[in-house]
C-alpha atoms as a PDB file:
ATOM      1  CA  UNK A   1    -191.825 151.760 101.117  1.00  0.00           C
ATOM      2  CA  UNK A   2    -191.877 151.685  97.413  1.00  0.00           C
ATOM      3  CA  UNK A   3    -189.712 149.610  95.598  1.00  0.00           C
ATOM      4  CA  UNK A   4    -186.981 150.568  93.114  1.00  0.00           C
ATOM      5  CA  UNK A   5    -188.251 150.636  89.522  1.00  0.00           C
ATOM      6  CA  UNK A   6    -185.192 148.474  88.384  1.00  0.00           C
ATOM      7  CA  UNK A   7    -187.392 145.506  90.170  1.00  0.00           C
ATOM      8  CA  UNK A   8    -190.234 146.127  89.420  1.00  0.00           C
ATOM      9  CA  UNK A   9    -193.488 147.970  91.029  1.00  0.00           C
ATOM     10  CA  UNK A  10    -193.857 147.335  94.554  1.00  0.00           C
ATOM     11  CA  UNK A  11    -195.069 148.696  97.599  1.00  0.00           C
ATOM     12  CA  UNK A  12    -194.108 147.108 100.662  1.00  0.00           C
ATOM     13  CA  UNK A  13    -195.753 148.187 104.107  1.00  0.00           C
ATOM     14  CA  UNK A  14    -194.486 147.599 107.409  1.00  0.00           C
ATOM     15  CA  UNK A  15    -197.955 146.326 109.659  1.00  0.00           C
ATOM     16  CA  UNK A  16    -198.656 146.332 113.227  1.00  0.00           C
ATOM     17  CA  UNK A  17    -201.816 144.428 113.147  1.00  0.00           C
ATOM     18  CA  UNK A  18    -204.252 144.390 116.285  1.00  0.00           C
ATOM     19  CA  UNK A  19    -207.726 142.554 115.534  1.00  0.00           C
ATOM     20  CA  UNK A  20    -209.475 144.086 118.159  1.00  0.00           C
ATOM     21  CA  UNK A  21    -213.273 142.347 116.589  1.00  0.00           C
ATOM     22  CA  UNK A  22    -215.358 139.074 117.529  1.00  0.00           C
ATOM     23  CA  UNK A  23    -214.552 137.633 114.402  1.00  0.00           C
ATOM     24  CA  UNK A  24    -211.314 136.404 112.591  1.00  0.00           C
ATOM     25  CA  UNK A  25    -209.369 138.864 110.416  1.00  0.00           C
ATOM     26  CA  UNK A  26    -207.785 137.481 106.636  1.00  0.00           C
ATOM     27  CA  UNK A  27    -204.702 139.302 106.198  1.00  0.00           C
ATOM     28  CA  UNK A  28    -205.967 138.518 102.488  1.00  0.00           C
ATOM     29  CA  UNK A  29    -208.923 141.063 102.858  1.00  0.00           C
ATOM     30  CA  UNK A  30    -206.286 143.923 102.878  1.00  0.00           C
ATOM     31  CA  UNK A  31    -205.900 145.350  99.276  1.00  0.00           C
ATOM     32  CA  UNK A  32    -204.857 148.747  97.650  1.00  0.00           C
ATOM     33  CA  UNK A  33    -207.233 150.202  95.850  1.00  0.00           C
ATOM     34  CA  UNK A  34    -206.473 153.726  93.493  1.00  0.00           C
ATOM     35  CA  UNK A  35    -209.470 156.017  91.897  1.00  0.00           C
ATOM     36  CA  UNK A  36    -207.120 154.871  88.874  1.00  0.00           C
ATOM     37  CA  UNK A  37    -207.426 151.464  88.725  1.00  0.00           C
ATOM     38  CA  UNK A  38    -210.205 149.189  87.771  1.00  0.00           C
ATOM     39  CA  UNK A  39    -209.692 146.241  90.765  1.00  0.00           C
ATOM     40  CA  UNK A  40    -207.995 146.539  94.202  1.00  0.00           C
ATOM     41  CA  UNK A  41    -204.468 145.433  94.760  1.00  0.00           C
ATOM     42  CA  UNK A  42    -204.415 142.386  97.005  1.00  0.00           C
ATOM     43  CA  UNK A  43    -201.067 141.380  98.443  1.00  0.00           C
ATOM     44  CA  UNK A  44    -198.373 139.171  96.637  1.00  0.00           C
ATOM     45  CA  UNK A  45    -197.778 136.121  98.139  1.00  0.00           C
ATOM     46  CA  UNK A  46    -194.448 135.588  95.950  1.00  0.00           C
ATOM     47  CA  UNK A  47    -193.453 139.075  97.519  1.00  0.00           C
ATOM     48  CA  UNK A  48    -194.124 138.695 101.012  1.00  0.00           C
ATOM     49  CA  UNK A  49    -194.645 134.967 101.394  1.00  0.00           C
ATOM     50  CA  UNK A  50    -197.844 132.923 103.364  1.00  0.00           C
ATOM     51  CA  UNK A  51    -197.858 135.390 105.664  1.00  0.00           C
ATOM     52  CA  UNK A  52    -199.616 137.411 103.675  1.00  0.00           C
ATOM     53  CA  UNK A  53    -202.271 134.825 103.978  1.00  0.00           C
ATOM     54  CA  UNK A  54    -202.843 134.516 107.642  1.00  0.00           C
ATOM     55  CA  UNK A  55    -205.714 134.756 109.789  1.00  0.00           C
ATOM     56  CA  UNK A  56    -205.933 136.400 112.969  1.00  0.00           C
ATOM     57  CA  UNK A  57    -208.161 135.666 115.848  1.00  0.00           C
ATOM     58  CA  UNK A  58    -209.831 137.935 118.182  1.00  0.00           C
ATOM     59  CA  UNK A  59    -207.781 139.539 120.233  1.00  0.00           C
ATOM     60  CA  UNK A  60    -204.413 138.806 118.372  1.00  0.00           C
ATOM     61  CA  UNK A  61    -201.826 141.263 117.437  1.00  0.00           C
ATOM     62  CA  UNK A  62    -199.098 140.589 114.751  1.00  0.00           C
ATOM     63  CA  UNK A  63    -196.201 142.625 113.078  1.00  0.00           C
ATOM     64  CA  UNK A  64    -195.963 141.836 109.259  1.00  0.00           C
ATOM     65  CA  UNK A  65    -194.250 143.252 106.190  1.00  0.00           C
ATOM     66  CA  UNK A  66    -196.822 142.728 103.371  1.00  0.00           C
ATOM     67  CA  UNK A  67    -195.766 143.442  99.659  1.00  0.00           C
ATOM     68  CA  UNK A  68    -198.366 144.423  96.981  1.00  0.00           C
ATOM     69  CA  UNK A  69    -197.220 144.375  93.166  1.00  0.00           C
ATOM     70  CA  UNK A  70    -198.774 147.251  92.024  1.00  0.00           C
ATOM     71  CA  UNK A  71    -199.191 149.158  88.137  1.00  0.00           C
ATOM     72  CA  UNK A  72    -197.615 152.561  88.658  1.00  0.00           C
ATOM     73  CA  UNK A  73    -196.007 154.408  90.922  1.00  0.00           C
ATOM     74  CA  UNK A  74    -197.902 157.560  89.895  1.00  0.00           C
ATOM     75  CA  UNK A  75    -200.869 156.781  91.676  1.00  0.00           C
ATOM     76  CA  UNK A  76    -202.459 157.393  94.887  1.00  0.00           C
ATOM     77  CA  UNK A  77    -203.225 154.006  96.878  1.00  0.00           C
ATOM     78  CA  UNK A  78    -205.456 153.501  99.755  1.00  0.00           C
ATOM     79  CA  UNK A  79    -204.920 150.666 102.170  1.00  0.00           C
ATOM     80  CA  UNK A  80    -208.637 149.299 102.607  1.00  0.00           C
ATOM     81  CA  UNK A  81    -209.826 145.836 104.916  1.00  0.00           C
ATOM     82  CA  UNK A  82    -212.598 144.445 102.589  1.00  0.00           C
ATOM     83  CA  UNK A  83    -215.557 142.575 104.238  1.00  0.00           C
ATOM     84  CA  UNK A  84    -215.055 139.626 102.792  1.00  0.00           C
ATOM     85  CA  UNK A  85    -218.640 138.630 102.575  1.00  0.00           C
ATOM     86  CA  UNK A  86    -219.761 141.615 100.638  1.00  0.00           C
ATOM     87  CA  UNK A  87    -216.313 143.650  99.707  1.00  0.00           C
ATOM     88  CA  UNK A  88    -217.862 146.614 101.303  1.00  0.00           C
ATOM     89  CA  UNK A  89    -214.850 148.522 102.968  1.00  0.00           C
ATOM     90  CA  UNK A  90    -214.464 148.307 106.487  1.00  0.00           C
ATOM     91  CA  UNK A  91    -211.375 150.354 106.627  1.00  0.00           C
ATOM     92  CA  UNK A  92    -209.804 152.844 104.673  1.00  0.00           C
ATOM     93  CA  UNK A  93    -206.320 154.511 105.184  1.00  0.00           C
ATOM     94  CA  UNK A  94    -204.591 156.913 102.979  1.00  0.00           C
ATOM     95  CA  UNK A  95    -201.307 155.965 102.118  1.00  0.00           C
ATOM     96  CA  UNK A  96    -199.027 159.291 101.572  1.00  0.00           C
ATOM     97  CA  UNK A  97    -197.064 159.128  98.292  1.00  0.00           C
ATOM     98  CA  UNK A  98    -194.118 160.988  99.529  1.00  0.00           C
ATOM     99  CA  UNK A  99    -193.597 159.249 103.587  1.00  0.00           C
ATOM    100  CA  UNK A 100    -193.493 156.172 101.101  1.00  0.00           C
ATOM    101  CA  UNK A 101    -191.062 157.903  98.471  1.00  0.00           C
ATOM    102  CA  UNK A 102    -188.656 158.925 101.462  1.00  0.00           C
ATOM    103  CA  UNK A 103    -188.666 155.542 102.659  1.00  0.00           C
ATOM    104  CA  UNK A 104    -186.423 153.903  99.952  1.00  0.00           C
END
């Protein structure tokens, strides 16, 4: 859901994480990225708190609402997982302007 402009640009998602690898998973490897912006979006820890921050094992499932401060509301974001050795994406999803739009 995006937030309203009055505080500021936000988009907060609502996660059901399931790290079905061999190898841990940073919740801080999971950034926006637009065709319109230079760097990716990587979540705001004021916004939704250490959380954000966690690691998950193998095998470990976790609901989370992560918040990512982001430049304009205009522009299309994708949510990617970034291997965090190389930033090569591992993971790319499409977030839909408007399902995020109706969600305010």
């Amino acid at each position: 859901k995006e937030s309203d402009k009055k505080y500021g640009n936000c988009i907060t998602l609502d996660l059901n994480i399931s790290n079905n690898s061999n190898t841990n998973l940073n919740l801080s490897d999971l950034v926006l990225i637009s065709k319109d912006e230079i760097y990716p979006v990587h979540p705001d820890v004021i916004l939704s708190g250490i959380s954000a921050l966690k690691t998950l094992e193998p095998g470990e499932v976790l609901d989370i609402s992560i918040a990512f401060a982001i430049t304009n509301h205009k522009y299309d974001y994708d949510l990617v997982l970034l291997d965090p050795l190389d930033n090569t994406e591992i993971i790319k999803i499409p977030l839909n302007k408007k399902a995020l739009s109706d969600k305010r």
